[in-house]
Protein backbone atom coordinates (compact mmCIF):
# COMPACT_ATOMS: atom_id res chain seq x y z
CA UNK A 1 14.38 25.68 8.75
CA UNK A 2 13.80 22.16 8.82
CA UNK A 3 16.45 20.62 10.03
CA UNK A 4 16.92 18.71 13.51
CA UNK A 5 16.66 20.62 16.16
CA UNK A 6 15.82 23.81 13.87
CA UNK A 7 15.36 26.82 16.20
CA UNK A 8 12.73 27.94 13.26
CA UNK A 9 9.06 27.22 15.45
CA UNK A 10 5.95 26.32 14.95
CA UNK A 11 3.34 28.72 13.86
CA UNK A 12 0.54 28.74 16.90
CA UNK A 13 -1.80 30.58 15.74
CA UNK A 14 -1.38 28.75 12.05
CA UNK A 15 -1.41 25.47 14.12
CA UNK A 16 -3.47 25.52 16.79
CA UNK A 17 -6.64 26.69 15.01
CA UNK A 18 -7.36 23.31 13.53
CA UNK A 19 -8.84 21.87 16.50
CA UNK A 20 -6.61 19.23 17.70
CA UNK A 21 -3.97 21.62 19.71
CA UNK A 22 -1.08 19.78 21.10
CA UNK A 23 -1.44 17.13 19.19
CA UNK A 24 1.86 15.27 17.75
CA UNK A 25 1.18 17.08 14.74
CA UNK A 26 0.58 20.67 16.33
CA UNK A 27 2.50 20.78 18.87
CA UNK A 28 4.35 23.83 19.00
CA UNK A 29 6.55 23.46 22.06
CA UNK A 30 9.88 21.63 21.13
CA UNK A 31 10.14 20.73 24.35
CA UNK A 32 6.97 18.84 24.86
CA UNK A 33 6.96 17.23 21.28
CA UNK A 34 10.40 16.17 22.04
CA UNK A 35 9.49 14.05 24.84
CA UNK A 36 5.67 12.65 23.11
CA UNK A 37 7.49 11.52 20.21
CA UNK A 38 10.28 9.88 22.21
CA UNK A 39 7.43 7.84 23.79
CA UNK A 40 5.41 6.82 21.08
CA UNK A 41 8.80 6.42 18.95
CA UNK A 42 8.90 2.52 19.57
CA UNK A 43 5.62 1.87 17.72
CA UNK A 44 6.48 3.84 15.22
CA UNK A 45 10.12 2.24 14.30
CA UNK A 46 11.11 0.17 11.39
CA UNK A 47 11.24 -2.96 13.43
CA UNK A 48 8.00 -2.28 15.28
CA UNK A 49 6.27 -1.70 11.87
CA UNK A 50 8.19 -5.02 10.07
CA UNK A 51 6.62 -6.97 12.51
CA UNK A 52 3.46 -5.69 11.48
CA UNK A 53 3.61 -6.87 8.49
CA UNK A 54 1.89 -9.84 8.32
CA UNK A 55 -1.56 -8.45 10.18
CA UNK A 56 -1.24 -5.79 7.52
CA UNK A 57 -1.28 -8.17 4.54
CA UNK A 58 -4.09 -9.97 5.80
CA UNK A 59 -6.16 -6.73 5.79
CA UNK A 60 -5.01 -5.72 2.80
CA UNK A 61 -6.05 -9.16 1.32
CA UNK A 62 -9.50 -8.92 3.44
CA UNK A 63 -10.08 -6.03 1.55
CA UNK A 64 -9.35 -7.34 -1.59
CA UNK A 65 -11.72 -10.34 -1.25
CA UNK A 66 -14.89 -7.67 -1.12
CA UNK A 67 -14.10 -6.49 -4.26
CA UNK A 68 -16.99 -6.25 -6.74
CA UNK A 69 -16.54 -4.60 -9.51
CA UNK A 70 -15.84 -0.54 -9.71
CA UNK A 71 -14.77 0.83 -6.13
CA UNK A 72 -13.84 4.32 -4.64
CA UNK A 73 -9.81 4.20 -4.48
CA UNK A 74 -9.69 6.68 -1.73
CA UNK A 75 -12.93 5.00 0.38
CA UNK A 76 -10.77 1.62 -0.46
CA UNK A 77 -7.32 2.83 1.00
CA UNK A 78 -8.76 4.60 3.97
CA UNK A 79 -10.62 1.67 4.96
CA UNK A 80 -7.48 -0.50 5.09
CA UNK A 81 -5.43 2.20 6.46
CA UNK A 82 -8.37 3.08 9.40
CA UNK A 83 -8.40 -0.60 10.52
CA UNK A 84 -4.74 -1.00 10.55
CA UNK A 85 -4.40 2.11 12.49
CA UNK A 86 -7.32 1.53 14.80
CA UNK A 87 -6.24 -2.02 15.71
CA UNK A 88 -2.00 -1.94 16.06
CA UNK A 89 -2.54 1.77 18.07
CA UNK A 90 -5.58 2.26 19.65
CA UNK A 91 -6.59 -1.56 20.24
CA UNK A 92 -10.05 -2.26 18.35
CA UNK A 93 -10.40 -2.76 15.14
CA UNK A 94 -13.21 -0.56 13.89
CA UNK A 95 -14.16 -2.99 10.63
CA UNK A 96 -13.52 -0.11 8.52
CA UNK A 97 -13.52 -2.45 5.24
CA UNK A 98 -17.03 -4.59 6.02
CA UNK A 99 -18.42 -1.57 5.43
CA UNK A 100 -20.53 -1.96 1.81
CA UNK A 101 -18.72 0.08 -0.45
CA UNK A 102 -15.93 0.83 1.71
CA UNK A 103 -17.98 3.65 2.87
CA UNK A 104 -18.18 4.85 6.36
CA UNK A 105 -19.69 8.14 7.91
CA UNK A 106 -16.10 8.37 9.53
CA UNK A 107 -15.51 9.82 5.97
CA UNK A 108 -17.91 11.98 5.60
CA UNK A 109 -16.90 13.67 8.96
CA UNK A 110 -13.35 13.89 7.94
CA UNK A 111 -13.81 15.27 4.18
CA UNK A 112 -16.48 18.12 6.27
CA UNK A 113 -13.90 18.75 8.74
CA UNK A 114 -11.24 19.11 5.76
CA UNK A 115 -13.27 21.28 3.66
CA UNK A 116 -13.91 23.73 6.18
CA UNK A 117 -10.03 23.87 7.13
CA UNK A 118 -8.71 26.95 6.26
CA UNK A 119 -12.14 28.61 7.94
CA UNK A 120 -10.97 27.14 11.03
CA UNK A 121 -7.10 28.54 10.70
CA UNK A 122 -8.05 31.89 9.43
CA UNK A 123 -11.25 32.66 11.82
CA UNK A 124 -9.57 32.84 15.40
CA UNK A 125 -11.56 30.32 18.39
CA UNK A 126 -13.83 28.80 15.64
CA UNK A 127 -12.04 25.42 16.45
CA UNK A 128 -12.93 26.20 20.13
CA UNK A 129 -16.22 27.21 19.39
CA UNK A 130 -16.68 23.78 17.62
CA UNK A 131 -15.27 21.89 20.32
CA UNK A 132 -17.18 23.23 22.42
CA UNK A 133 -20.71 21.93 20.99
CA UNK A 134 -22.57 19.61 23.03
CA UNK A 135 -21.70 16.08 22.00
CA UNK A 136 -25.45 15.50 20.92
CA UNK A 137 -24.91 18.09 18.19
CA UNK A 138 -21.74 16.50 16.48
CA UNK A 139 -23.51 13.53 16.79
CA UNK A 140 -25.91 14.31 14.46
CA UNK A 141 -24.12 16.43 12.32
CA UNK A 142 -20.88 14.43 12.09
CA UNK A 143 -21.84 10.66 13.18
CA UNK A 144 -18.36 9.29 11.76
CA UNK A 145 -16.51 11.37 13.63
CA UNK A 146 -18.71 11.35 16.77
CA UNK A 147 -18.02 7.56 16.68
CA UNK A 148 -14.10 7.95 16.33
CA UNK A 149 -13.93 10.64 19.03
CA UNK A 150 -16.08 7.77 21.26
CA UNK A 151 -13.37 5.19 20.39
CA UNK A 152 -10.90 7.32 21.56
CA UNK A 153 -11.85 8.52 24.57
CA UNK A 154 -12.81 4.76 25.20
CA UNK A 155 -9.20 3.65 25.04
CA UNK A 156 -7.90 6.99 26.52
CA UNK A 157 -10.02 5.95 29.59
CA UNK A 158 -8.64 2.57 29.87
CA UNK A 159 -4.90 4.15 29.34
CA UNK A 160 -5.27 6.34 31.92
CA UNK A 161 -6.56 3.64 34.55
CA UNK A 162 -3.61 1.33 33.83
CA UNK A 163 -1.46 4.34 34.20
CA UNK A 164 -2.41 4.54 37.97
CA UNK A 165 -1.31 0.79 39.08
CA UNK A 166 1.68 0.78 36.33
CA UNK A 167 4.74 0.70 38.48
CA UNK A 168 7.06 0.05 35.72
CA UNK A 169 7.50 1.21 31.59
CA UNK A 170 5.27 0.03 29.55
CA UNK A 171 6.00 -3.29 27.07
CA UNK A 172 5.81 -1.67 23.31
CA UNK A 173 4.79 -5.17 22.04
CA UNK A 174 1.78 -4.87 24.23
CA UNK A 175 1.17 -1.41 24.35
CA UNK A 176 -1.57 1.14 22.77
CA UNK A 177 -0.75 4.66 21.48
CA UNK A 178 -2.49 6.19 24.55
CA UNK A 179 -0.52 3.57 26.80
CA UNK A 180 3.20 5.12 25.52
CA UNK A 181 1.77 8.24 25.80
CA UNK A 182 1.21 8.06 29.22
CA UNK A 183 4.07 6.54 30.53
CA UNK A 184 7.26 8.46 30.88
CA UNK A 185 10.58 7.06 29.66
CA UNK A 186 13.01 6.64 32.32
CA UNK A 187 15.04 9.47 33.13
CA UNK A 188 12.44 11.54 31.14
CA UNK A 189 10.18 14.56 32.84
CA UNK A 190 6.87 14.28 33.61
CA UNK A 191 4.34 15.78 31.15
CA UNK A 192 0.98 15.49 32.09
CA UNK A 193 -1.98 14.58 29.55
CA UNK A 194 -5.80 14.70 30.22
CA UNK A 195 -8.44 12.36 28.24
CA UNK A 196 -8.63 15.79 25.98
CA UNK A 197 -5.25 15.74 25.29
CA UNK A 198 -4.91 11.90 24.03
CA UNK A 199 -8.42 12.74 22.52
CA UNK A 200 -6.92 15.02 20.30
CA UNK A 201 -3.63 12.57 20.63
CA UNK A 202 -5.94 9.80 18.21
CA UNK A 203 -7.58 12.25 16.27
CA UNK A 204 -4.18 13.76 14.51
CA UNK A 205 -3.03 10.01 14.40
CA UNK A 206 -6.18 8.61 12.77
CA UNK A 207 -6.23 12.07 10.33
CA UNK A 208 -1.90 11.68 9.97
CA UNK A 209 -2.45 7.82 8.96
CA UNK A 210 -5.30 7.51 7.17
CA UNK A 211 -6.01 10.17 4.69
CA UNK A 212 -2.29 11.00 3.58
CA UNK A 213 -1.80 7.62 3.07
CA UNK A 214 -5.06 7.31 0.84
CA UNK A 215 -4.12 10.42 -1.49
CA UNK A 216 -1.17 8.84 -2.34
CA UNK A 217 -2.16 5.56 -3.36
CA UNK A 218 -5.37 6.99 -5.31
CA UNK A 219 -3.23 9.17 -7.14
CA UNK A 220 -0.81 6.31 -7.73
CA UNK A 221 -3.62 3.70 -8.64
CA UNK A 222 -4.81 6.96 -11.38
CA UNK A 223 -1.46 7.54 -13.21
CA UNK A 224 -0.51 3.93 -13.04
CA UNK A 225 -4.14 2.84 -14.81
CA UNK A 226 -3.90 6.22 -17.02
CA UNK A 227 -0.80 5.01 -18.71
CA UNK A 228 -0.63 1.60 -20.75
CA UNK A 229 2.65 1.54 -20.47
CA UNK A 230 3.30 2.35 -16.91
CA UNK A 231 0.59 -0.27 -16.17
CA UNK A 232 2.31 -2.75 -18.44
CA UNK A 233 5.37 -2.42 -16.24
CA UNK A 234 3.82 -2.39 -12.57
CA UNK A 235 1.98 -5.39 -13.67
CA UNK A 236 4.76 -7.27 -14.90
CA UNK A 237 7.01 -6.32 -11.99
CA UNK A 238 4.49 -7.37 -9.07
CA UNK A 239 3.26 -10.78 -10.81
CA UNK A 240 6.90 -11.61 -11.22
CA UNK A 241 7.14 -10.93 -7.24
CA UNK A 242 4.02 -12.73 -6.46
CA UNK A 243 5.73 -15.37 -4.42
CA UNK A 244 7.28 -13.42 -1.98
CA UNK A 245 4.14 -10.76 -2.11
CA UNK A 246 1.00 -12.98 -1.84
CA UNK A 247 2.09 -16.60 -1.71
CA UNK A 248 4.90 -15.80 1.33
CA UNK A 249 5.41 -12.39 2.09
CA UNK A 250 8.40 -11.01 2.13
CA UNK A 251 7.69 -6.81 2.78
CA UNK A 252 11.53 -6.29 2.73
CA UNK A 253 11.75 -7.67 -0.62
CA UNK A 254 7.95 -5.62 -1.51
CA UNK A 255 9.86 -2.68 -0.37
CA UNK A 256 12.35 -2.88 -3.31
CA UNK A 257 10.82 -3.40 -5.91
CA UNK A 258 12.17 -1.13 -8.00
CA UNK A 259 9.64 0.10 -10.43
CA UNK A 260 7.22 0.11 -8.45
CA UNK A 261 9.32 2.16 -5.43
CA UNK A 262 9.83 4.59 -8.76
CA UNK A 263 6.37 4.90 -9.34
CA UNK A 264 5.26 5.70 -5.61
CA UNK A 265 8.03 8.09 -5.35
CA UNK A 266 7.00 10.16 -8.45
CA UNK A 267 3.44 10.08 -7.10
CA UNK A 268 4.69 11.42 -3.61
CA UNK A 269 7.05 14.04 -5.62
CA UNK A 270 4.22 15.57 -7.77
CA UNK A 271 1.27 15.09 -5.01
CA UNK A 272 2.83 15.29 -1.33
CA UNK A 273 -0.15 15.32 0.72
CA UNK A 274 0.15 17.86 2.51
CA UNK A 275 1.20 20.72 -0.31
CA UNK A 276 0.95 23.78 1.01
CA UNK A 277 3.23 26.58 3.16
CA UNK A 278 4.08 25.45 6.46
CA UNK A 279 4.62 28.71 8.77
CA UNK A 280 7.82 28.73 11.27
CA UNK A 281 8.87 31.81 12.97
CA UNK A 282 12.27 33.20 12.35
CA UNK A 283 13.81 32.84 15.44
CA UNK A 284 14.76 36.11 17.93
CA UNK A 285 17.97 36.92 16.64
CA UNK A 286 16.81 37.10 13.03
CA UNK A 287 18.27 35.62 9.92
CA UNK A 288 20.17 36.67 6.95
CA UNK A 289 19.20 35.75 3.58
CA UNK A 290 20.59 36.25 -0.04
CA UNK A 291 22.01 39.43 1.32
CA UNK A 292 18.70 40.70 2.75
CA UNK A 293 18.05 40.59 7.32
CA UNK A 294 15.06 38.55 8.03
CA UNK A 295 13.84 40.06 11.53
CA UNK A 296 13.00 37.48 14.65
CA UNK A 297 9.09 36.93 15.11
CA UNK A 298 8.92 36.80 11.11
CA UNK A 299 6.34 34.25 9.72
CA UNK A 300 8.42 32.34 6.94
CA UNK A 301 7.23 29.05 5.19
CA UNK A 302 8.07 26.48 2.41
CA UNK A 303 6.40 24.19 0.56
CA UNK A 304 6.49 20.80 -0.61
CA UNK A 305 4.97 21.55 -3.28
CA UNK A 306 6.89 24.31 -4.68
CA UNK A 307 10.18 22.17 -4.04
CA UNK A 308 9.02 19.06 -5.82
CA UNK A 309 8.30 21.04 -8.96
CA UNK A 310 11.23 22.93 -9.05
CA UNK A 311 13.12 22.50 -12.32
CA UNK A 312 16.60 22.93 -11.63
CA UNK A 313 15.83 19.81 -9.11
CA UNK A 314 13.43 17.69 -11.13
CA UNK A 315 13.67 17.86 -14.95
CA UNK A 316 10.10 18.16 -16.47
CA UNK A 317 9.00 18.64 -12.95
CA UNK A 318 4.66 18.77 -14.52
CA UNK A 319 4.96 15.30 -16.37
CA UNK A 320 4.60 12.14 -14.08
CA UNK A 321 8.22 10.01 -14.75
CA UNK A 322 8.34 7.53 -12.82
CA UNK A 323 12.03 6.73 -14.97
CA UNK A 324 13.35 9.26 -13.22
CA UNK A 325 13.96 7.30 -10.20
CA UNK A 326 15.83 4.50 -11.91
CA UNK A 327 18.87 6.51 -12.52
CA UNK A 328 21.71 6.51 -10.82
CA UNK A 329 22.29 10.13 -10.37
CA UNK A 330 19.08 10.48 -8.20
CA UNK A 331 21.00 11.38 -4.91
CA UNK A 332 20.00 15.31 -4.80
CA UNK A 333 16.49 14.15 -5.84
CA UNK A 334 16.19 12.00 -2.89
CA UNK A 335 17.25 14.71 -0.39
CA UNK A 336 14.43 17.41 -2.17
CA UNK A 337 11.42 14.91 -1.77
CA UNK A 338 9.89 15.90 1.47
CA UNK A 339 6.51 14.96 1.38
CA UNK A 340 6.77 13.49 4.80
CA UNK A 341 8.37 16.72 5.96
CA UNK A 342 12.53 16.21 7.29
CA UNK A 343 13.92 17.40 10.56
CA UNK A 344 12.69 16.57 13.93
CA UNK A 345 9.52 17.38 13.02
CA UNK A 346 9.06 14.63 10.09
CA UNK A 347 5.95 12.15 10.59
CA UNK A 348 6.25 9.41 12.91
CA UNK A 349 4.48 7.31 10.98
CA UNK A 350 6.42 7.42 7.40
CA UNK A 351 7.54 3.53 8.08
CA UNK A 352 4.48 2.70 8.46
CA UNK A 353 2.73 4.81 5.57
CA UNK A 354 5.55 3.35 3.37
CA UNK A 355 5.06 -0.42 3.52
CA UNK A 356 1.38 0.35 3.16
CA UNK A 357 1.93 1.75 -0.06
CA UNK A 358 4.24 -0.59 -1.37
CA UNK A 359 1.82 -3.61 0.15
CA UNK A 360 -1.42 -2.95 -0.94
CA UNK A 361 -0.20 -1.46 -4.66
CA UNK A 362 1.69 -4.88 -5.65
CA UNK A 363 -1.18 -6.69 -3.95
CA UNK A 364 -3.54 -4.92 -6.01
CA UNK A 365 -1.48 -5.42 -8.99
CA UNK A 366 -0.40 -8.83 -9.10
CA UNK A 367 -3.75 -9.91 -8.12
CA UNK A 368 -6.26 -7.80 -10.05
CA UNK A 369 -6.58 -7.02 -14.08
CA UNK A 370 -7.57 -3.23 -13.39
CA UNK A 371 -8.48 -0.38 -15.27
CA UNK A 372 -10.11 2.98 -14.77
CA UNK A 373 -13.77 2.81 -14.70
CA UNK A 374 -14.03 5.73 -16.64
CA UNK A 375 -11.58 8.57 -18.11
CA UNK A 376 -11.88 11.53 -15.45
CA UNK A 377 -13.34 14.53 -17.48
CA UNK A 378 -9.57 16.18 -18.09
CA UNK A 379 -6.48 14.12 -18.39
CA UNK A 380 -4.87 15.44 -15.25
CA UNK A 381 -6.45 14.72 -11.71
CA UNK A 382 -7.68 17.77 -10.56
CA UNK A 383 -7.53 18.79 -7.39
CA UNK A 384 -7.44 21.69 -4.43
CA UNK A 385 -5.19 22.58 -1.40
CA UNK A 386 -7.62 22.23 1.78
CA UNK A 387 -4.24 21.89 4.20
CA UNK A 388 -4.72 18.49 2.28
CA UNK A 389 -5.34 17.63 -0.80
CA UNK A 390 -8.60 16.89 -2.11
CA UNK A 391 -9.76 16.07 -5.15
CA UNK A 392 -12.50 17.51 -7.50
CA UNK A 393 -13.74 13.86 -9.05
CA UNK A 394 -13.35 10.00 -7.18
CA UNK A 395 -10.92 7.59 -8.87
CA UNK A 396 -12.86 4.95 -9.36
CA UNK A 397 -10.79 1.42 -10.96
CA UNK A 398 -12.73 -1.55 -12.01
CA UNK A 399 -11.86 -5.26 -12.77
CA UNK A 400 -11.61 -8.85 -12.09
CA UNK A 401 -9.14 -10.94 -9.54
CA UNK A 402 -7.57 -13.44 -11.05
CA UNK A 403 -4.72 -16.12 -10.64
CA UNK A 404 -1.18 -16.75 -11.90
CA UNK A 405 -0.02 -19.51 -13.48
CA UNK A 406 1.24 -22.09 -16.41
CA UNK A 407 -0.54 -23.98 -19.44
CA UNK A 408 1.01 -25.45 -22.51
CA UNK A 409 -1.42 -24.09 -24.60
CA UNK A 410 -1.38 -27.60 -26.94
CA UNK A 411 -3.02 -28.91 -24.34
CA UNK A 412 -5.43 -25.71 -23.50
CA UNK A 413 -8.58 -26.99 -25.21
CA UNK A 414 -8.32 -30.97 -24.32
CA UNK A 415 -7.92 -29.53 -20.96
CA UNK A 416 -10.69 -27.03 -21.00
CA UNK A 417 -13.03 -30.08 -21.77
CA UNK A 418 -11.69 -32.54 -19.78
CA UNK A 419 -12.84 -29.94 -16.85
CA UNK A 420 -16.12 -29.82 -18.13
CA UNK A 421 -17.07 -33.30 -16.58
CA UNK A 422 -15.06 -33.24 -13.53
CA UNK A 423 -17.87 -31.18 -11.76
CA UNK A 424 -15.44 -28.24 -10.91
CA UNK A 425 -17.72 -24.85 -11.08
CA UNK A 426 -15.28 -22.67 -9.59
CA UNK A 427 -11.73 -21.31 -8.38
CA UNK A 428 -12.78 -22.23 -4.30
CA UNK A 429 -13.81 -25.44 -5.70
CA UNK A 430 -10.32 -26.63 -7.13
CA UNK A 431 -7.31 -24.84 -8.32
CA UNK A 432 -7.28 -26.87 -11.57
CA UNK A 433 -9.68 -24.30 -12.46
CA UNK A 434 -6.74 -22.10 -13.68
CA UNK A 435 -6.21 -24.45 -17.06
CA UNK A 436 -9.82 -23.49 -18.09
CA UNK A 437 -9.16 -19.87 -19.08
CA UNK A 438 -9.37 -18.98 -22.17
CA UNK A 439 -6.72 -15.47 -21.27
CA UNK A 440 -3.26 -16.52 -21.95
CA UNK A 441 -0.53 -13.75 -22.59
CA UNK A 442 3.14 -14.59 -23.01
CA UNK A 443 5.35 -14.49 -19.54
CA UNK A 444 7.58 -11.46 -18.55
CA UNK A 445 10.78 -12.18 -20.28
CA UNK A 446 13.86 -13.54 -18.25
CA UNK A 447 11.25 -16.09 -17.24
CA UNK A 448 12.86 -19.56 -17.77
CA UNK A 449 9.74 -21.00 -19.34
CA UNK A 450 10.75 -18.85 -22.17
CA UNK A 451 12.48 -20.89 -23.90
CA UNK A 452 9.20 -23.00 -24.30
CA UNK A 453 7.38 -21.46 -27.19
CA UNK A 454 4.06 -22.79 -26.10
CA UNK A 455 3.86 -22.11 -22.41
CA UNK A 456 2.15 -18.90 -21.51
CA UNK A 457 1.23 -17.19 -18.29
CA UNK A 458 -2.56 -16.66 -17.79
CA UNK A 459 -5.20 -15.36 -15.36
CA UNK A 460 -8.72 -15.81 -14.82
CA UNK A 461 -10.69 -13.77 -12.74
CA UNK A 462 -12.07 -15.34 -9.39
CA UNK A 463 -15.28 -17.86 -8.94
CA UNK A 464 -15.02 -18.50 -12.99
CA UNK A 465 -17.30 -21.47 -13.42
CA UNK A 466 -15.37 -23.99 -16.22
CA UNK A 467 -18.59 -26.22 -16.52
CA UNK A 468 -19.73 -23.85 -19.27
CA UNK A 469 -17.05 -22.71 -22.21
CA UNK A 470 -19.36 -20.01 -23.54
CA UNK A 471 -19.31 -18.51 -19.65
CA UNK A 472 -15.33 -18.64 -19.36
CA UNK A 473 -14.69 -16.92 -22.41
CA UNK A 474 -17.46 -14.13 -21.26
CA UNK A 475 -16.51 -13.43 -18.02
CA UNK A 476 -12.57 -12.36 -19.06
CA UNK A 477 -11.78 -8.95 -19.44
CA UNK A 478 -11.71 -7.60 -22.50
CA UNK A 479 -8.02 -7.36 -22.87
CA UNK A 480 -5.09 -7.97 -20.92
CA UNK A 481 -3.06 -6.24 -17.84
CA UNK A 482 0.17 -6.64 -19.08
CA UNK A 483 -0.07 -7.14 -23.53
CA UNK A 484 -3.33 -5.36 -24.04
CA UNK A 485 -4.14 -6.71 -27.36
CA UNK A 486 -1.60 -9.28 -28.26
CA UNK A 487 -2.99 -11.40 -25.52
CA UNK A 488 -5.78 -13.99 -26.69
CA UNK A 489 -7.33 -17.64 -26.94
CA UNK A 490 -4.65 -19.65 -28.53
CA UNK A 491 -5.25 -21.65 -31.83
């Protein structure tokens, strides 16, 4: 039903209803979706999206540098996810994450818009009736979204005019989302798209790339700081990578990480984004199944959901296990997680929502000593099937950024004092700030200070000042990322 080329269609009156129609992810013509996602294909590839790498990282670290104290994970992912999209696809970066809090009315629109979903699918023209409001209205009802819609009709426009004195394809490297979807492919027919259209066009991308991308890593960022233990070994894994993640990035290498890639998939196996029945129609000449004729015109689904907690596939299929990943028999695994859909219908954008994850988690986690701000009020994160998921409470993580490095604790307190006159208040100031922490923890072992008894690895959170001992030791977190309570001053 999924496969390439499936004959199994698209649902329209499942996906039409929710008020972007046509759009790359509604679509329900093969035909037409075949030659839209040739188009936009190029900015959507693996080497179009490794070259974004580097633009990416410095949002992801922009973000990072307005961290306080507690923050929304979702509000947080969104943001960086919104400005990435905004800027590498529709050519303006809408400063999602200068937004206090991470917070932006965009949000609001989107979670309104979500939570009235299956109204929309279920209550025929309500979508239409919707569109249809005057654009005062929505406005002041759903400002956020008003102020996307603007943005894309703003860069539709400007498409559209360039489409008139192109004369030749379009260069990818220099080209929007509504530029490639304008401009046929040589040898490719003609389909013709009004400002609506590519409207809708940026709306499904911005919806697509921003909030699946967000569950994931929330829920991630939840059962990661839920766990000691699987904090203990993200933590260790991403500092050990910290040169080729913060210091020079190296996304292929990000990318393999292989705890970490276990821990992302397990998030994407128990919470695909998207977890509910997605209706095809049996084709004309019907199908036969298990012995029993499945008529054409038929509405049949499956789910992502259901698949990725099936048993005989995943063993323990309720309990996150990461460890299950690190096998080698994982083979049939791999080919059941479909969170990103399969076929020729799979999101364009799963390169792209992949080095996101992996990026901002081990930037997050080799940089920050996190932990949940406070326990959720049941163990499990709770949540409901709104065509996406959304979840009953915010994840909310709190903590301090700190720094990597070496000390021979022997020297630790001569050090410490020796900073004290030096006029050094904080980590901008110098980086021999880093010797006046007073949280040391032993390094991950296979490190080749090991063999050193007395050198540790240590952190201290950002904009420490060292002119005042009593100040250090107060503003460290109570305990440690990576040895929780073995970690401490040293004698």
């Amino acid at each position: 039903m999924l496969k390439v080329n499936s004959d199994y269609l698209k649902d329209p009156k499942f996906y039409e209803q929710m008020g972007v129609p046509d759009a790359m992810g509604t679509i329900c013509d093969p035909h037409k979706h075949r030659i839209l996602r040739r188009r936009v294909n190029p900015l959507f590839s693996q080497q179009a999206v490794d070259k974004m790498a580097g633009d990416i990282q410095t949002t992801i670290n922009h973000a990072c540098d307005l961290i306080t104290e507690s923050f929304d994970a979702q509000n947080f992912i969104r943001a960086i996810a919104g400005d990435v999209v905004s800027t590498h696809y529709f050519g303006e970066n809408m400063s999602l994450i200068d937004r206090p809090g991470y917070a932006h009315k965009l949000w609001d629109g989107i979670d309104t818009l979500v939570g009235q979903m299956w109204y929309m699918i279920h209550i025929p023209y309500l979508a239409t009736i919707l569109a249809e409001l005057p654009s005062i209205l929505l406005k002041i009802s759903l400002p956020g979204l008003a102020g996307l819609i603007e943005v894309c009709m703003r860069h539709s426009e400007k498409a559209l005019e360039r489409n008139k004195t192109r004369s030749a394809s379009v260069e990818t490297d220099n080209a929007t989302f509504f530029d490639l979807l304008t401009t046929p492919s040589p040898g490719q027919q003609p389909v013709h798209l009004s400002q609506e259209d590519l409207v809708n066009h940026g709306l499904n991308l911005v919806g697509a790339g921003v909030d699946t991308i967000s569950l994931t890593m929330t829920v991630a960022l939840y059962h990661i700081l839920s766990s000691p233990e699987i904090k203990n070994q993200v933590c260790r894994e991403t500092r050990e990578a910290t040169p080729f993640i913060r210091d020079e990035l190296d996304s292929q290498r990000v990318r393999t990480l292989p705890y970490l890639g276990a821990v992302i998939k397990e998030t994407l196996r128990m919470y695909p984004p998207v977890p509910g029945r997605m209706p095809r129609i049996v084709p004309p000449q019907g199908e036969s199944y298990n012995g029993s004729f499945i008529p054409g015109g038929t509405i049949v689904s499956i789910s992502p959901y259901t698949i990725h907690h099936d048993a005989t596939l995943f063993s323990e299929p309720n309990i996150f296990k990461p460890e299950r990943w690190l096998g080698d028999n994982t083979l049939e695994m791999e080919r059941a997680l479909i969170p990103f859909s399969t076929g020729s219908r799979m999101c364009p954008g799963i390169h792209l929502a992949y080095l996101e994850i992996y990026m901002t988690l081990a930037t997050l986690f080799s940089r920050f000593v996190l932990e949940l701000e406070s326990p959720l009020p049941r163990p499990e994160l709770e949540w409901t099937d709104q065509f996406v998921i959304v979840f009953d409470h915010p994840v909310k993580p709190t903590g301090a950024d700190t720094v990597e490095g070496t000390v021979d604790v022997t020297q630790w307190r001569r050090l410490r004092h020796e900073l004290t006159d030096t006029g050094v208040t904080t980590r901008r100031d110098s980086r021999m700030i880093y010797k006046a922490t007073s949280l040391l923890q032993p390094r991950a072992t296979g490190s080749k200070l090991d063999e050193k008894k007395n050198i540790h690895e240590w952190r201290v959170p950002k904009n420490t000042p060292v002119n005042d001992p009593k100040a250090i030791e107060q503003s460290v977190p109570p305990r440690c990322a990576m040895q929780g309570p073995d970690c401490g001053e040293p004698p």
